[in-house]
Protein backbone atom coordinates (compact mmCIF):
# COMPACT_ATOMS: atom_id res chain seq x y z
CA UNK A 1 0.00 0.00 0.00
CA UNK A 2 2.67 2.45 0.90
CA UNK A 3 4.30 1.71 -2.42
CA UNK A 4 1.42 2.38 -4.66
CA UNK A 5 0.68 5.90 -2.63
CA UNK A 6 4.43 7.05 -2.98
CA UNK A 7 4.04 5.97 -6.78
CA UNK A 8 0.27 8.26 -6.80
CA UNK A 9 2.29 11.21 -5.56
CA UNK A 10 5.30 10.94 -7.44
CA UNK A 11 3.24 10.92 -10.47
CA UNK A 12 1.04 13.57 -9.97
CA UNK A 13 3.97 16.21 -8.69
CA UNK A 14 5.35 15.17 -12.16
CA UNK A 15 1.79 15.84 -14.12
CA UNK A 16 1.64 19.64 -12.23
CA UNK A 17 5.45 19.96 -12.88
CA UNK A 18 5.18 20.46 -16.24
CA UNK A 19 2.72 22.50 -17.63
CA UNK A 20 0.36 21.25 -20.59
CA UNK A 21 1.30 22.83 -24.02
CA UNK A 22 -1.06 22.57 -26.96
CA UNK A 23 -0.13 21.84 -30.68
CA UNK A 24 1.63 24.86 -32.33
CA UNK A 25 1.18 23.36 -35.59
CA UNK A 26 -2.43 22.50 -36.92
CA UNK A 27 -2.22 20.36 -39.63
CA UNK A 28 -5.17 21.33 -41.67
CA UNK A 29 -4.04 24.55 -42.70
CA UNK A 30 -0.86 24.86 -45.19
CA UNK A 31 0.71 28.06 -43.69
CA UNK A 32 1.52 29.61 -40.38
CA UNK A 33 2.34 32.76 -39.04
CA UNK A 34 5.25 33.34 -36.30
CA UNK A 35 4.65 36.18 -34.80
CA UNK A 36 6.91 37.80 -32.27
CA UNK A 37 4.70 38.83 -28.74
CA UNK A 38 5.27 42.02 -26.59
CA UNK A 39 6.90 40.06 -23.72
CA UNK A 40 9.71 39.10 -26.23
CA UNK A 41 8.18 35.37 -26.75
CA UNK A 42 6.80 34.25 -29.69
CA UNK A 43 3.60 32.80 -31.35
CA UNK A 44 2.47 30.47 -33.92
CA UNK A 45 -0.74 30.53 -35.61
CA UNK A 46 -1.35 27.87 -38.07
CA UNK A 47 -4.68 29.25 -39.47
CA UNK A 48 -3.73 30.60 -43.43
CA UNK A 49 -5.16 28.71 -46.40
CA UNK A 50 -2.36 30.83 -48.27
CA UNK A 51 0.79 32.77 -47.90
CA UNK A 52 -0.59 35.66 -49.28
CA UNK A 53 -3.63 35.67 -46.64
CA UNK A 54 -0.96 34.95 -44.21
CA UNK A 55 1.28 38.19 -45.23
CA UNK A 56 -1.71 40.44 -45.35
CA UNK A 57 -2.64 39.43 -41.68
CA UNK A 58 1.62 39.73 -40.30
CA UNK A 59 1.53 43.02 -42.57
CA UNK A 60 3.19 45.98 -40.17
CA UNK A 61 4.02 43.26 -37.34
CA UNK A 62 6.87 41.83 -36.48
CA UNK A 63 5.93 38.17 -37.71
CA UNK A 64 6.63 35.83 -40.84
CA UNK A 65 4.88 33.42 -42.69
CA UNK A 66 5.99 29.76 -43.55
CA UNK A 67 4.88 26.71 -44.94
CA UNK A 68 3.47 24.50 -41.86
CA UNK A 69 5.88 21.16 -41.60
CA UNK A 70 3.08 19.50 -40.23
CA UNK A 71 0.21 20.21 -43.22
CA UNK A 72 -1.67 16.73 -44.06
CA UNK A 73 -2.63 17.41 -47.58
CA UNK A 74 -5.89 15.46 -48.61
CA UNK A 75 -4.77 11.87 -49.56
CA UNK A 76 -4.83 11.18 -52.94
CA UNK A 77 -7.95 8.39 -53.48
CA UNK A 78 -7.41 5.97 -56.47
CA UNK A 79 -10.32 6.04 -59.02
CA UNK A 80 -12.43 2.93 -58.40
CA UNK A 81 -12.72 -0.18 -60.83
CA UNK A 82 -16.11 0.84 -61.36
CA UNK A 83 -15.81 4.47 -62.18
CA UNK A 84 -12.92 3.69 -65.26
CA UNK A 85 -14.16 3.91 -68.88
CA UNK A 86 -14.62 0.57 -70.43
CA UNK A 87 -12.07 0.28 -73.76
């Protein structure tokens, strides 16, 4: 019993040790934006369907636009047997 409490508390001063980060990179859209913050951090915002949409929104900020590493481009589906024209 005393084992599996000391293991209960060890693992849940790890789980509040770290903090929780969500995923910079969202990999439905194909550009992001970093975009340097007031405090002197930075952000990401992986929102743009283009790099010109993404340039018009960093326009007189200090941020950049790049392609997202992470962008899952819609698979590529092979035509069926069905919908081939017959020779």
């Amino acid at each position: 019993m005393r084992m599996t409490l000391a293991v209960m508390i060890g693992a849940g001063a790890a789980l509040l040790a770290a903090p929780a980060q969500a995923q910079t990179y969202d990999p439905r859209y194909p550009v992001c934006m970093d975009l340097v913050v007031m405090d002197g951090g930075q952000y990401i915002d992986c929102s743009f369907t283009s790099k010109a949409q993404c340039d018009a929104a960093a326009s007189g900020r200090p941020a950049k636009c790049f392609a997202n590493p992470y962008f899952a481009a819609a698979p590529n589906v092979a035509p069926s047997a069905t919908s081939r024209p017959r020779q």
